[in-house]
C-alpha atoms as a PDB file:
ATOM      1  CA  UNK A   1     -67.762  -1.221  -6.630  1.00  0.00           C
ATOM      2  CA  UNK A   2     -64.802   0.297  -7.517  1.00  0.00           C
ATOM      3  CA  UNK A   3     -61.410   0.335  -5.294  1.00  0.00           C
ATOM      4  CA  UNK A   4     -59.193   3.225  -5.071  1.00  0.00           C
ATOM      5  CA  UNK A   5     -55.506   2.207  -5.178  1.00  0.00           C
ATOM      6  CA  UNK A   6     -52.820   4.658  -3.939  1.00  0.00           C
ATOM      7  CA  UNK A   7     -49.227   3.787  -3.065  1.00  0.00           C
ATOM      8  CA  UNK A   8     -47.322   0.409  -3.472  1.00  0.00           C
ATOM      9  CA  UNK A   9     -48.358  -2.942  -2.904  1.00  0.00           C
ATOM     10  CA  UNK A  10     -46.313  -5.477  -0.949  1.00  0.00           C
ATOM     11  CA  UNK A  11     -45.076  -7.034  -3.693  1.00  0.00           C
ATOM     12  CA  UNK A  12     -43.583  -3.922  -5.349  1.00  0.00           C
ATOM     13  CA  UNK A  13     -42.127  -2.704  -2.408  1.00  0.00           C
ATOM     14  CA  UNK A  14     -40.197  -6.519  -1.600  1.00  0.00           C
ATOM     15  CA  UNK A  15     -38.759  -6.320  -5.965  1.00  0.00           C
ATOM     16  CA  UNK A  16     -37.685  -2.247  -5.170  1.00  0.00           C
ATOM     17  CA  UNK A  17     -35.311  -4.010  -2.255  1.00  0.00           C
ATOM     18  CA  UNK A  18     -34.086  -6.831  -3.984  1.00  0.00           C
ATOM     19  CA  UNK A  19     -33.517  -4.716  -6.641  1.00  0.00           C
ATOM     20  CA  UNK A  20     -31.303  -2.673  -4.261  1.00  0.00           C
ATOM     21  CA  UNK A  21     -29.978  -5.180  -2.279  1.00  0.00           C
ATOM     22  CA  UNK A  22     -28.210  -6.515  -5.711  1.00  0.00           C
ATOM     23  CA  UNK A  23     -27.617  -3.104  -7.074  1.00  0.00           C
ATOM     24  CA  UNK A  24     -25.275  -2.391  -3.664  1.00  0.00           C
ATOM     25  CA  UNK A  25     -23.452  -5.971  -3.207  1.00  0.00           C
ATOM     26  CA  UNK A  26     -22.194  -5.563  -7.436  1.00  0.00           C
ATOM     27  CA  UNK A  27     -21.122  -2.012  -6.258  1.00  0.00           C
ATOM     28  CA  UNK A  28     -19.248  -3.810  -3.201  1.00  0.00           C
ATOM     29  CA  UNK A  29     -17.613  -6.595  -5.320  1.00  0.00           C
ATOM     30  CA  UNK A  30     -16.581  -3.939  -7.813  1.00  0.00           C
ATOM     31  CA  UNK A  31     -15.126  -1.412  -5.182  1.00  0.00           C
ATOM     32  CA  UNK A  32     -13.497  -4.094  -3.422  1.00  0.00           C
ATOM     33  CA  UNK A  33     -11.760  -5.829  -6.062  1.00  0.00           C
ATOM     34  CA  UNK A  34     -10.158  -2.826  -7.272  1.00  0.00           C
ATOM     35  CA  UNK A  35      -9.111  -2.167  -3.843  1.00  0.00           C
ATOM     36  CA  UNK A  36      -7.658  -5.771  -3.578  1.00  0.00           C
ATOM     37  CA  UNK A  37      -5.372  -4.776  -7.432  1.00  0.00           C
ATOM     38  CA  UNK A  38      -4.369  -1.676  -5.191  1.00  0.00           C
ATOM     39  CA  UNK A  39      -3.223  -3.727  -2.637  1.00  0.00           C
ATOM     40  CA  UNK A  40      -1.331  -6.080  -4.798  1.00  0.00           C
ATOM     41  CA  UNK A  41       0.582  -3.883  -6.671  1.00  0.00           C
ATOM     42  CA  UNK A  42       3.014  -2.527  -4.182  1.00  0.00           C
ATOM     43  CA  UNK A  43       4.133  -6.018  -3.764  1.00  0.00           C
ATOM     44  CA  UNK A  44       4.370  -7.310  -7.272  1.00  0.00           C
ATOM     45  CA  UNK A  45       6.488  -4.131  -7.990  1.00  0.00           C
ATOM     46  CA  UNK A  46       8.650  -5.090  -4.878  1.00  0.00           C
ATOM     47  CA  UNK A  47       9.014  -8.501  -6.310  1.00  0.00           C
ATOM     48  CA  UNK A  48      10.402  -6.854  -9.819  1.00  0.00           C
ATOM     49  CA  UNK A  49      12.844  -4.500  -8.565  1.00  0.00           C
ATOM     50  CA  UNK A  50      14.140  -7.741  -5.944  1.00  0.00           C
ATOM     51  CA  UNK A  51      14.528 -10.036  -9.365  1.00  0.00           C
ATOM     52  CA  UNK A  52      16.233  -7.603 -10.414  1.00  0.00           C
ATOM     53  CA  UNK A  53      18.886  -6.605  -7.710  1.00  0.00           C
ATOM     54  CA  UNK A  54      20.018 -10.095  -7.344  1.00  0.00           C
ATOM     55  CA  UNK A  55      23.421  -9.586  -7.126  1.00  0.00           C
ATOM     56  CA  UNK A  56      23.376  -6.629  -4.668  1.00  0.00           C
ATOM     57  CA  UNK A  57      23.874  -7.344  -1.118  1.00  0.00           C
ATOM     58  CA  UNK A  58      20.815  -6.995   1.546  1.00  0.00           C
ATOM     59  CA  UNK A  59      21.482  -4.063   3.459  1.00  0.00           C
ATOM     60  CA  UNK A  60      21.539  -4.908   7.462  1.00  0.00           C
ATOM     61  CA  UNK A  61      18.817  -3.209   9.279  1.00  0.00           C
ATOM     62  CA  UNK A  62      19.427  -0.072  11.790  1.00  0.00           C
ATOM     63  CA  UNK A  63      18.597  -0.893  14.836  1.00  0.00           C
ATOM     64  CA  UNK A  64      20.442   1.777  16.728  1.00  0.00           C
ATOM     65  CA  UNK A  65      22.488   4.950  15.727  1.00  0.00           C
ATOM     66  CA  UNK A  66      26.037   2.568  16.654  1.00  0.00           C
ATOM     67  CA  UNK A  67      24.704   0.871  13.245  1.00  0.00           C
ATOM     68  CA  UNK A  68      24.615   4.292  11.594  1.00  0.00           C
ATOM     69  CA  UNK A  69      27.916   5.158  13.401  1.00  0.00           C
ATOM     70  CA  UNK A  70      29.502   1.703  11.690  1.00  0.00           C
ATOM     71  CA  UNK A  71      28.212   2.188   8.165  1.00  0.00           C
ATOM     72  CA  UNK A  72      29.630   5.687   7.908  1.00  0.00           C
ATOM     73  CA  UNK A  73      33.012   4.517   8.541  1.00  0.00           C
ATOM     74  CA  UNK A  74      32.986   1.882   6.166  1.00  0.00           C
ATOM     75  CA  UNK A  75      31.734   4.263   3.173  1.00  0.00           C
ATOM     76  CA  UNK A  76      34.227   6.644   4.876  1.00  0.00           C
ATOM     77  CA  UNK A  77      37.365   4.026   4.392  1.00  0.00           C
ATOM     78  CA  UNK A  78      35.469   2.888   0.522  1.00  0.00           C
ATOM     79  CA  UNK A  79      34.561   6.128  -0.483  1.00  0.00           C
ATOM     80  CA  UNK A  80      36.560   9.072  -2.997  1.00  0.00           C
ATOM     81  CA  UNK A  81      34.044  11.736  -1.575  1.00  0.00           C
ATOM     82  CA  UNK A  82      33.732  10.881   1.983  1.00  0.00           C
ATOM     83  CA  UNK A  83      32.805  13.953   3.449  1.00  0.00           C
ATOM     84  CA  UNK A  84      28.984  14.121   1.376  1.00  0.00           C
ATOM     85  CA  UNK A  85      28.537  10.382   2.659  1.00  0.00           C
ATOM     86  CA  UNK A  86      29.380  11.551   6.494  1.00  0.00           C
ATOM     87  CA  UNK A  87      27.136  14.417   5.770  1.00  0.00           C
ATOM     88  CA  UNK A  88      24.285  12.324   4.547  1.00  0.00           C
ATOM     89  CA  UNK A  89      24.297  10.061   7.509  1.00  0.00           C
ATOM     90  CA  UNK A  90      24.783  12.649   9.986  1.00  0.00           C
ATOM     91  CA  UNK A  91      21.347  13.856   8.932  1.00  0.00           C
ATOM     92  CA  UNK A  92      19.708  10.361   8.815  1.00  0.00           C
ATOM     93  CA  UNK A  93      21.455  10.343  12.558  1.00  0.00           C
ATOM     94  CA  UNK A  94      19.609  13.589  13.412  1.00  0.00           C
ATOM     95  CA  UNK A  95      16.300  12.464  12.047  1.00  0.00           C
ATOM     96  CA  UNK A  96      16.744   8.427  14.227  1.00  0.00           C
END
């Protein structure tokens, strides 16, 4: 008697989705490690250009356009060309 196979057997079907079970968590590792470097950079860069700038100043944060108001008359008093530093923060101003 002779049997006529067609199709998979159990077996083969179970190694196809190992097979693709491993396939897809490599691809995962890989995508998200690269997206992790991405991630990283920013900050590492950050960390440069801080080492850097040592001996500048931190700038204050604006909180409110009085700040704004304030640092345009102190580059106005420290200033030679006043007016394209009034100018400048006028805009920033506009744009708070």
């Amino acid at each position: 008697m002779q049997k006529n196979q067609s199709g998979f057997s159990l077996v083969e079907v179970c190694v196809i989705v190992v097979v693709l079970v491993l396939v897809g968590f490599v691809g995962y590792t890989v995508v998200n490690r690269s997206n992790d470097k991405s991630q990283t950079t920013p900050t590492s860069q950050a960390s440069k250009q801080s080492a850097t700038a040592n001996d500048v100043a931190e700038a204050p944060a604006v909180v409110s356009t009085d700040d704004l108001n304030t640092a345009a008359s102190t580059l106005d008093s420290m200033d030679v060309d006043s007016q394209s530093d009034t100018a400048r923060l006028d805009a920033e101003l506009a744009a708070f």
